[in-house]
N, C-alpha and C. Protein backbone atom coordinates (compact mmCIF):
# COMPACT_ATOMS: atom_id res chain seq x y z
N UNK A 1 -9.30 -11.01 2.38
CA UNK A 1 -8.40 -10.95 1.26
C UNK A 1 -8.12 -9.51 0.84
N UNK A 2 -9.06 -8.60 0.95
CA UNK A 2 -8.72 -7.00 0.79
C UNK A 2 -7.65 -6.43 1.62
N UNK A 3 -7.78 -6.99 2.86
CA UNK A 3 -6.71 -6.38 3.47
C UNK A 3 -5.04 -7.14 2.82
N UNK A 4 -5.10 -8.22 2.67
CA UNK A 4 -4.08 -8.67 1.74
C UNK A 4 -3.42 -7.72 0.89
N UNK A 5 -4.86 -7.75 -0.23
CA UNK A 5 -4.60 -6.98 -1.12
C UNK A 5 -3.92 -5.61 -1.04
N UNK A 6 -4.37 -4.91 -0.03
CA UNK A 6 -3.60 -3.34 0.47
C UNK A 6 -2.43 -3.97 0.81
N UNK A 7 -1.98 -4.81 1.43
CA UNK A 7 -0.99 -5.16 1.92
C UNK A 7 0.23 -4.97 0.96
N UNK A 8 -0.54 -6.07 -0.43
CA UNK A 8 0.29 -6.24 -1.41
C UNK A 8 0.81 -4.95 -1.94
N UNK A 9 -0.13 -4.06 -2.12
CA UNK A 9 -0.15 -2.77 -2.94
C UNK A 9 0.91 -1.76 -1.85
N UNK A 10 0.77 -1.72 -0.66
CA UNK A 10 1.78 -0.78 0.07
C UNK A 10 3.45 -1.55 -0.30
N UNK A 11 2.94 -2.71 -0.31
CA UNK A 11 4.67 -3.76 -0.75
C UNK A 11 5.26 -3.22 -1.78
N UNK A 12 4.13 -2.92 -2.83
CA UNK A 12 5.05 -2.53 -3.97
C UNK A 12 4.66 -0.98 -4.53
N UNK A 13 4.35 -0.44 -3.27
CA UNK A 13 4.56 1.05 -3.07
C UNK A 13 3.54 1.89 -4.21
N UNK A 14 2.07 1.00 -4.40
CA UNK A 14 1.05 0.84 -5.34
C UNK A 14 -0.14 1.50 -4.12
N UNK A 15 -0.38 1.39 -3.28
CA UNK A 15 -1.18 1.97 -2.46
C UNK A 15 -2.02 3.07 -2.83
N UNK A 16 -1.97 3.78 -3.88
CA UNK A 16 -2.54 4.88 -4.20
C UNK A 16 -3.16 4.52 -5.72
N UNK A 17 -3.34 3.42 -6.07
CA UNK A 17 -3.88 2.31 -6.83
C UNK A 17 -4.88 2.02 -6.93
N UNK A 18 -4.81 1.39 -5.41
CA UNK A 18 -5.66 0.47 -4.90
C UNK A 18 -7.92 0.97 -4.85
N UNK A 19 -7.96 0.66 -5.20
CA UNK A 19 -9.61 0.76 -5.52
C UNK A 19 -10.75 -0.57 -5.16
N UNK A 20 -10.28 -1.44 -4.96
CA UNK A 20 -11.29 -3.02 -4.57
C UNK A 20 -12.00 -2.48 -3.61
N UNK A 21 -12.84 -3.12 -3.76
CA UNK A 21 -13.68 -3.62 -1.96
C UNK A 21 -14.09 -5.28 -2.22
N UNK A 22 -14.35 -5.18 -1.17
CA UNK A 22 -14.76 -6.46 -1.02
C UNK A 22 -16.32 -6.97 -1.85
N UNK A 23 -16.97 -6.07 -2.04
CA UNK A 23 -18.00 -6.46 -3.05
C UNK A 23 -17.60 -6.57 -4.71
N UNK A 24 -16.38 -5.99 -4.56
CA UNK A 24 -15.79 -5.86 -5.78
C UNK A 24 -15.17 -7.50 -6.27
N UNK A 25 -14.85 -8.00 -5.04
CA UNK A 25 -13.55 -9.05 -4.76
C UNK A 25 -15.01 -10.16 -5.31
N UNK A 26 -16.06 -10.33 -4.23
CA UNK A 26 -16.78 -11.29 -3.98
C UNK A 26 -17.76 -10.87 -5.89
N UNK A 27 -18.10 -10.18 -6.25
CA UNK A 27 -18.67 -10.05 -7.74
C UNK A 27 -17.75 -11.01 -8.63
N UNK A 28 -16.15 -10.30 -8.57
CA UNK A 28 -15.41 -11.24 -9.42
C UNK A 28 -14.67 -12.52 -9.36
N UNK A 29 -15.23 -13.23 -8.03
CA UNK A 29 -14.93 -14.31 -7.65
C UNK A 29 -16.48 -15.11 -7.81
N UNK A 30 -17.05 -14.73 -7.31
CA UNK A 30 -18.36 -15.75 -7.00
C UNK A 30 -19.72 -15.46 -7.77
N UNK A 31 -19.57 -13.98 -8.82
CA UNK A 31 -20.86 -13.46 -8.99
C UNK A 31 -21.45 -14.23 -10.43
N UNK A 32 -22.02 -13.55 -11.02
CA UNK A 32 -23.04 -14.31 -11.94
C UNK A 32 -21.79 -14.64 -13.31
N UNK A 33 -20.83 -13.79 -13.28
CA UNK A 33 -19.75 -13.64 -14.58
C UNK A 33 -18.44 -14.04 -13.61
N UNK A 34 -18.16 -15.03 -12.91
CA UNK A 34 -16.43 -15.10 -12.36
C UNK A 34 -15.79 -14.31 -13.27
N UNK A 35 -14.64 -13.27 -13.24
CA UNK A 35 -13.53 -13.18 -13.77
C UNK A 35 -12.36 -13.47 -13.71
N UNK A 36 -12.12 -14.23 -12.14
CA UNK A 36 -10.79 -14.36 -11.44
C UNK A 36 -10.74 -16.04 -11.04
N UNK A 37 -9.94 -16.56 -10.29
CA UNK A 37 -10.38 -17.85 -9.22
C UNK A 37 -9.45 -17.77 -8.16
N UNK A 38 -9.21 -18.40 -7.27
CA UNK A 38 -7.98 -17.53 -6.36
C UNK A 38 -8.13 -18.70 -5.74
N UNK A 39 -6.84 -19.20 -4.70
CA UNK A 39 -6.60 -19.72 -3.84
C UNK A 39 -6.00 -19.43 -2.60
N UNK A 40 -6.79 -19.70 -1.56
CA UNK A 40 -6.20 -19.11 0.00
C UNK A 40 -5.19 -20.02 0.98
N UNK A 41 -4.13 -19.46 1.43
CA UNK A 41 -3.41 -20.16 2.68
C UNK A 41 -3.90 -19.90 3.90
N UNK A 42 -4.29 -20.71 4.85
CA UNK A 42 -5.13 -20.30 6.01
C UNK A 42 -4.18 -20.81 7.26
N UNK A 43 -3.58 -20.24 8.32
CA UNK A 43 -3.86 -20.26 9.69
C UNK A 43 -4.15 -20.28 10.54
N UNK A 44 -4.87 -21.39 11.47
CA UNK A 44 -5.83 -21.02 12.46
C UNK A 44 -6.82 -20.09 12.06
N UNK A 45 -7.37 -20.50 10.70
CA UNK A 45 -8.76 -19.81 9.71
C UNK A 45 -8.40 -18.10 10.06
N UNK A 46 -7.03 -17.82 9.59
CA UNK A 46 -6.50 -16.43 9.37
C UNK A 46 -6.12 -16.88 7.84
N UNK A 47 -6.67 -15.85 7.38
CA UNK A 47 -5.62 -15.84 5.52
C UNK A 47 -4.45 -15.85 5.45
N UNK A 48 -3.43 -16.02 5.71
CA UNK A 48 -2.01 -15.49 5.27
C UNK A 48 -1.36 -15.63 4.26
N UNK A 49 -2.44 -15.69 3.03
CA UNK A 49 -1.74 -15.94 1.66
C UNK A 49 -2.60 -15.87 0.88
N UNK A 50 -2.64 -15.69 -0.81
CA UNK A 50 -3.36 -16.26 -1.91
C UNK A 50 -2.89 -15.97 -2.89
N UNK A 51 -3.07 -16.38 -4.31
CA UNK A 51 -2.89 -16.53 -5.26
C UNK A 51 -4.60 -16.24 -6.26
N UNK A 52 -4.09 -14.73 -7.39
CA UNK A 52 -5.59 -14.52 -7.62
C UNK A 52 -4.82 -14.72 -9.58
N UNK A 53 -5.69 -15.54 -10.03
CA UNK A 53 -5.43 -16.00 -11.59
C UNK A 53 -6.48 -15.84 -12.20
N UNK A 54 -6.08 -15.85 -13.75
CA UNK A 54 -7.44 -15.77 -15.00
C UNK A 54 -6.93 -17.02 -15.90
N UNK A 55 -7.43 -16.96 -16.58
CA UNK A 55 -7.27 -17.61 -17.80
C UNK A 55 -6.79 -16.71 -19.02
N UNK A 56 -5.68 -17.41 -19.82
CA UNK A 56 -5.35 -16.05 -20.98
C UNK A 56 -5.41 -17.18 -21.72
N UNK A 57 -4.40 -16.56 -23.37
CA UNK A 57 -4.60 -17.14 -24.45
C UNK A 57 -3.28 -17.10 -25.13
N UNK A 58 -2.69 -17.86 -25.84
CA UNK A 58 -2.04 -17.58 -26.37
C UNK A 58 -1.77 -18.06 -28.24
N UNK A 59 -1.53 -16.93 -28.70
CA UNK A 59 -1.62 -17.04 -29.95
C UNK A 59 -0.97 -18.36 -30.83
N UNK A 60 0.34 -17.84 -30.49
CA UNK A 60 1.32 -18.59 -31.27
C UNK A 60 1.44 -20.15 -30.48
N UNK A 61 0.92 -20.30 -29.59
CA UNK A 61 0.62 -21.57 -29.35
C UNK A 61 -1.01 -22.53 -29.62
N UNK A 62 -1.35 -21.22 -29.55
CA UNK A 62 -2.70 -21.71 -29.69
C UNK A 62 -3.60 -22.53 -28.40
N UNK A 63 -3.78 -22.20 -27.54
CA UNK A 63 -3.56 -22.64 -26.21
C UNK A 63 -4.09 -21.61 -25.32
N UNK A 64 -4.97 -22.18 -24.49
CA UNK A 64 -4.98 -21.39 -22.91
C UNK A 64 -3.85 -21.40 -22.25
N UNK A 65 -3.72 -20.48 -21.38
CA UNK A 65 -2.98 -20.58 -20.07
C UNK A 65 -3.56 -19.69 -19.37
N UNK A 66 -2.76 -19.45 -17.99
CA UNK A 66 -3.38 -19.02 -16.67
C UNK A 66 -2.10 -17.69 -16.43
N UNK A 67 -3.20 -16.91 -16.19
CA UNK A 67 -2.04 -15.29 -15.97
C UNK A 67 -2.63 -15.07 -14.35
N UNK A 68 -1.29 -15.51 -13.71
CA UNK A 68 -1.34 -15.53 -12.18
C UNK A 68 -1.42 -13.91 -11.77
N UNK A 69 -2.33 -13.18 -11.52
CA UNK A 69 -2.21 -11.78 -11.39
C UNK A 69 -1.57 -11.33 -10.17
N UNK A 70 -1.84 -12.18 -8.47
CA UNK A 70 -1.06 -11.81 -7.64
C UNK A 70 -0.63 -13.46 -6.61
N UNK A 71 0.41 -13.00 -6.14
CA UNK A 71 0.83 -14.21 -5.29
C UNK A 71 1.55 -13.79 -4.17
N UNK A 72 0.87 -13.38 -3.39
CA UNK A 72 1.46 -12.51 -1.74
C UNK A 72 1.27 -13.38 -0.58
N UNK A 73 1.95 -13.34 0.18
CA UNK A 73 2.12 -13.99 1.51
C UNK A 73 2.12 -13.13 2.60
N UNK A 74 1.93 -13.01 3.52
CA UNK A 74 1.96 -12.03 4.24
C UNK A 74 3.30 -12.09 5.04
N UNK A 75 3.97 -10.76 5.43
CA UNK A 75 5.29 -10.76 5.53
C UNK A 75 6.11 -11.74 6.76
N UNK A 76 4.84 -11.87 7.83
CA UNK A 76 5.33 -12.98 9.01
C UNK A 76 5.18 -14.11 8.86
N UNK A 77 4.96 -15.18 7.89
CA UNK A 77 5.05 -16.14 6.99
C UNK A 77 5.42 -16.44 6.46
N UNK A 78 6.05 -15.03 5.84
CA UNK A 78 7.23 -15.72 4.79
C UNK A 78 8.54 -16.98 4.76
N UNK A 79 8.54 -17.79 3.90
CA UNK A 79 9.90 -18.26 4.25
C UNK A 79 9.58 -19.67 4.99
N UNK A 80 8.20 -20.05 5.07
CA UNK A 80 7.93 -21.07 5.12
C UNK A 80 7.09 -22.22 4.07
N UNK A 81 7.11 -21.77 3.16
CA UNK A 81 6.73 -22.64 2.30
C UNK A 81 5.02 -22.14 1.63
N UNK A 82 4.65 -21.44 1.87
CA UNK A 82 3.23 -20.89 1.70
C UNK A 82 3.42 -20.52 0.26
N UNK A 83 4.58 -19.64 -0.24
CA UNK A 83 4.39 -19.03 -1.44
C UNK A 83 4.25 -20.03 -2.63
N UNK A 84 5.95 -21.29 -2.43
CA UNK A 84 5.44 -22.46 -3.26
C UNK A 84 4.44 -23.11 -3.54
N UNK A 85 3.57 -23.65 -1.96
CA UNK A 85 2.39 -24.20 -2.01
C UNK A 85 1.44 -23.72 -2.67
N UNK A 86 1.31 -22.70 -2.57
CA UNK A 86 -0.14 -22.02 -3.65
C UNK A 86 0.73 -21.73 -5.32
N UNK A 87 1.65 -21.33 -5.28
CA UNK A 87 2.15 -21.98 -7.12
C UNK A 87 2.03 -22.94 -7.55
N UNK A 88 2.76 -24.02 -6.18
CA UNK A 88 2.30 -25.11 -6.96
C UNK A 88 0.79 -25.59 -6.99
N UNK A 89 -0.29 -25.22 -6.06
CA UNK A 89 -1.54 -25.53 -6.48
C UNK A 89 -2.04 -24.66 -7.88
N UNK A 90 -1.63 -23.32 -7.78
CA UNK A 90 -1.87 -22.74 -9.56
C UNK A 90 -1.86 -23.87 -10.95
N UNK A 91 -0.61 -23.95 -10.81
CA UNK A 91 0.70 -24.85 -11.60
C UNK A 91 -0.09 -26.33 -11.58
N UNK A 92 -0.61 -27.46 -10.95
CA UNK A 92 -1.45 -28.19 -10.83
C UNK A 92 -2.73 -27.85 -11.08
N UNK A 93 -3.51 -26.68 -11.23
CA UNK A 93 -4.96 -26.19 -12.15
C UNK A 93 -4.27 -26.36 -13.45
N UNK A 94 -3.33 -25.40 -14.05
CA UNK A 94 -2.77 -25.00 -15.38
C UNK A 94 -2.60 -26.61 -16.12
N UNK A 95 -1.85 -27.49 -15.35
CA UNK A 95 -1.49 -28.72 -15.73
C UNK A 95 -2.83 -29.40 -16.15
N UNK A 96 -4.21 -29.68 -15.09
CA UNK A 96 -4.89 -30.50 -15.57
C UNK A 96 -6.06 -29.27 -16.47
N UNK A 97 -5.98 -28.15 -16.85
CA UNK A 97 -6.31 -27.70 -17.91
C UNK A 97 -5.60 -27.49 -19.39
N UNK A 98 -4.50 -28.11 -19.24
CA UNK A 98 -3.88 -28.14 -20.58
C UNK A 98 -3.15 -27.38 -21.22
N UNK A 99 -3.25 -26.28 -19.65
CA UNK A 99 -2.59 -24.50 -20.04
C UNK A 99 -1.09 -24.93 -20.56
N UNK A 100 -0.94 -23.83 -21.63
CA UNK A 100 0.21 -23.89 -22.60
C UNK A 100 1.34 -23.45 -21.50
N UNK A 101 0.86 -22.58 -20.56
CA UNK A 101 1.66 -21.68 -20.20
C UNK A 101 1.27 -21.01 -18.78
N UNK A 102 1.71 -20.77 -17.74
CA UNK A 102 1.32 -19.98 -16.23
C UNK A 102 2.52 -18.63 -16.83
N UNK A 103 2.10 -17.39 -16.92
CA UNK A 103 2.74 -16.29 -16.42
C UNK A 103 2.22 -15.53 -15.86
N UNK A 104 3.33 -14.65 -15.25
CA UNK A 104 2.94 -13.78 -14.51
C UNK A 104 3.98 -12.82 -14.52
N UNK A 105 3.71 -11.35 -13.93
CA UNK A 105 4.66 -10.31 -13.86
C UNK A 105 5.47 -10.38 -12.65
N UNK A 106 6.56 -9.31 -12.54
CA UNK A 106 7.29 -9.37 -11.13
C UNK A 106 7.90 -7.82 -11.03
N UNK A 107 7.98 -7.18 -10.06
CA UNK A 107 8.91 -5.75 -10.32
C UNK A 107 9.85 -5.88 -10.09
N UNK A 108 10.76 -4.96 -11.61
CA UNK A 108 11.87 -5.23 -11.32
C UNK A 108 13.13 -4.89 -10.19
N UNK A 109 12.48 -4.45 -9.51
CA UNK A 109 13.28 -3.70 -8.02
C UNK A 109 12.98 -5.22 -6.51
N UNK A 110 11.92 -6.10 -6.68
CA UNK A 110 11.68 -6.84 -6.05
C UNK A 110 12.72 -8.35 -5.87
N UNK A 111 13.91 -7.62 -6.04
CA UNK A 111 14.94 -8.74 -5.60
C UNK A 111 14.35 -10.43 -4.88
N UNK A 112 13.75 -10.20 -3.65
CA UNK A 112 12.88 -11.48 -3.14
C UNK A 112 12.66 -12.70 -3.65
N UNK A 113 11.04 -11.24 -4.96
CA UNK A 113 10.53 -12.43 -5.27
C UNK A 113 11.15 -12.87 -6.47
N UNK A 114 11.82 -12.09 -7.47
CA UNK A 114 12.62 -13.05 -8.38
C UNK A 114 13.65 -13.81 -8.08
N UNK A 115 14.80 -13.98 -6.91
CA UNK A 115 15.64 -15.22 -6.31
C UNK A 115 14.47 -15.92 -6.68
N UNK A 116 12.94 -15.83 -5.40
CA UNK A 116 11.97 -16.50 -5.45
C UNK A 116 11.86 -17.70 -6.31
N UNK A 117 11.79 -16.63 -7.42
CA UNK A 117 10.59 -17.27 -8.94
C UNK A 117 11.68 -18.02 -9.52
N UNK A 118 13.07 -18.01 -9.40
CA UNK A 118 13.77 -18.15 -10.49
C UNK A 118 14.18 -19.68 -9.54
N UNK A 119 14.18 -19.82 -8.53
CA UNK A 119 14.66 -21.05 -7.23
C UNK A 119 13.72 -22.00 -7.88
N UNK A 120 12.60 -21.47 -7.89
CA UNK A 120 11.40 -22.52 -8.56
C UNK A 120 11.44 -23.07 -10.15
N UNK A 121 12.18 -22.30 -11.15
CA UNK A 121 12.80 -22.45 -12.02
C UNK A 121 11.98 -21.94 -12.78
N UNK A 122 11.54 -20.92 -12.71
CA UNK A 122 10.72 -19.46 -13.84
C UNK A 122 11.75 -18.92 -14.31
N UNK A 123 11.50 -18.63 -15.83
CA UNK A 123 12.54 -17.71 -16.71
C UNK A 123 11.79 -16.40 -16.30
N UNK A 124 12.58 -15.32 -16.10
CA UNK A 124 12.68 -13.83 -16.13
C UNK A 124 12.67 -13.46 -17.24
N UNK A 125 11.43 -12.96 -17.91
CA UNK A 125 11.91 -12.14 -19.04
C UNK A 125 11.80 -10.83 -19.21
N UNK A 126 13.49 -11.03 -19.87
CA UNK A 126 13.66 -9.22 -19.59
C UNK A 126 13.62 -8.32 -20.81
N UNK A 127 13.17 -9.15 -21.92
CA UNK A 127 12.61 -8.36 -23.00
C UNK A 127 11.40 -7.74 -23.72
N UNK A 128 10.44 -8.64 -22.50
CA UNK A 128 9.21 -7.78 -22.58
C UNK A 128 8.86 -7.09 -21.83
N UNK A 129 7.93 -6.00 -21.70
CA UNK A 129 7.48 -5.20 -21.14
C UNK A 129 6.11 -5.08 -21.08
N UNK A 130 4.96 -5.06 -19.49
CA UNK A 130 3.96 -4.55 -19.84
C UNK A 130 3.44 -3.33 -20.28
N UNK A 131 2.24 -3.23 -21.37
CA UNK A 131 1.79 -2.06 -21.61
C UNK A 131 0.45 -2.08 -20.85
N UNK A 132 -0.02 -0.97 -20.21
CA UNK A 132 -1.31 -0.74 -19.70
C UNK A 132 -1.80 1.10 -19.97
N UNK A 133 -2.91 0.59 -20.39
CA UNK A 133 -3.89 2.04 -20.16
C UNK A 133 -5.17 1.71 -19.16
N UNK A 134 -4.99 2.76 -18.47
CA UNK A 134 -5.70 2.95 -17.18
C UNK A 134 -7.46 3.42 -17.82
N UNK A 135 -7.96 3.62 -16.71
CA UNK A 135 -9.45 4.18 -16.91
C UNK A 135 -9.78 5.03 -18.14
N UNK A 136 -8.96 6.40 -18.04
CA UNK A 136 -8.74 7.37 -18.33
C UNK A 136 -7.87 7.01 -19.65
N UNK A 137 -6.98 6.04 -19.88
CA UNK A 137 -6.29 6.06 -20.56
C UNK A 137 -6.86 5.36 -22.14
N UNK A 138 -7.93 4.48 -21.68
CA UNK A 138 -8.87 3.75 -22.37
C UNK A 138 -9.70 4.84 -23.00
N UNK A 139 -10.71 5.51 -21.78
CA UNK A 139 -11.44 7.20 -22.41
C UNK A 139 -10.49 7.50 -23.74
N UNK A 140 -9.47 8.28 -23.42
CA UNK A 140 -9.03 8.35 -24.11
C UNK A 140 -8.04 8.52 -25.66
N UNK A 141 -8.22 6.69 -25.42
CA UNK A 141 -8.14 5.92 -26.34
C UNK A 141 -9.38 5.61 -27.76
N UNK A 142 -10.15 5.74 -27.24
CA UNK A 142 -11.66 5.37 -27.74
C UNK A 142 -12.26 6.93 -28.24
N UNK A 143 -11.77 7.73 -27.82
CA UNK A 143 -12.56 9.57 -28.35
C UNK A 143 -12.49 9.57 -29.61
């Protein structure tokens, strides 16, 4: 799944980002504190896909939901049905947990995957924006 992951990150020209390892991956998947849960598309027991989610919250509903963090396919696969299949297995967790809500981000230069998202019938919203502070940005934040 790491190599995925680089995969994903050179896709969206993030490569210089990228920091996981695989002990990193397997701590926040399987270790004593899960933070993530993920689901894999397999080929002849090759990965060629996954979907890595959390659980969020939402206020004004009052409600869990599920913040899909990545959903990559690998590029010689595409276009066969892999990307739906693992949304819709997300989208079927979210459902029998009661989640208010599945979001997730998209860049806005990634033409693809929003046709993608929007074929499946996801609203685009183009009035919010993420905010993030990095490592450093947190430091600081906190001085």
């Amino acid at each position: 799944m790491v190599e995925l992951i680089r995969e994903l990150a050179v896709y969206e020209k993030l490569e210089h980002l990228m920091e996981i390892s695989a002990g990193d991956l397997e701590r926040d998947l399987f270790g004593e504190n899960p933070v993530i849960r993920s689901i894999v598309a397999e080929r002849e027991s090759e990965v060629v896909g996954y979907a890595i989610f959390f659980r969020s919250y939402s206020t004004f509903l009052g409600k869990a939901g599920i913040w899909l963090e990545d959903l990559y396919v690998k590029q010689s696969e595409r276009g066969g049905g892999i990307g739906k299949r693992l949304l819709q297995e997300v989208g079927k967790i979210a459902r029998a947990e009661g989640a208010g809500r599945l979001e997730w981000s998209v860049l806005d230069w990634n033409d693809p995957a929003i046709g993608f998202y929007r074929k499946l019938g996801a609203d685009i919203l183009g009035d919010w924006r993420i905010c993030r502070l990095d490592s450093d940005g947190i430091e600081n934040l906190t001085r």
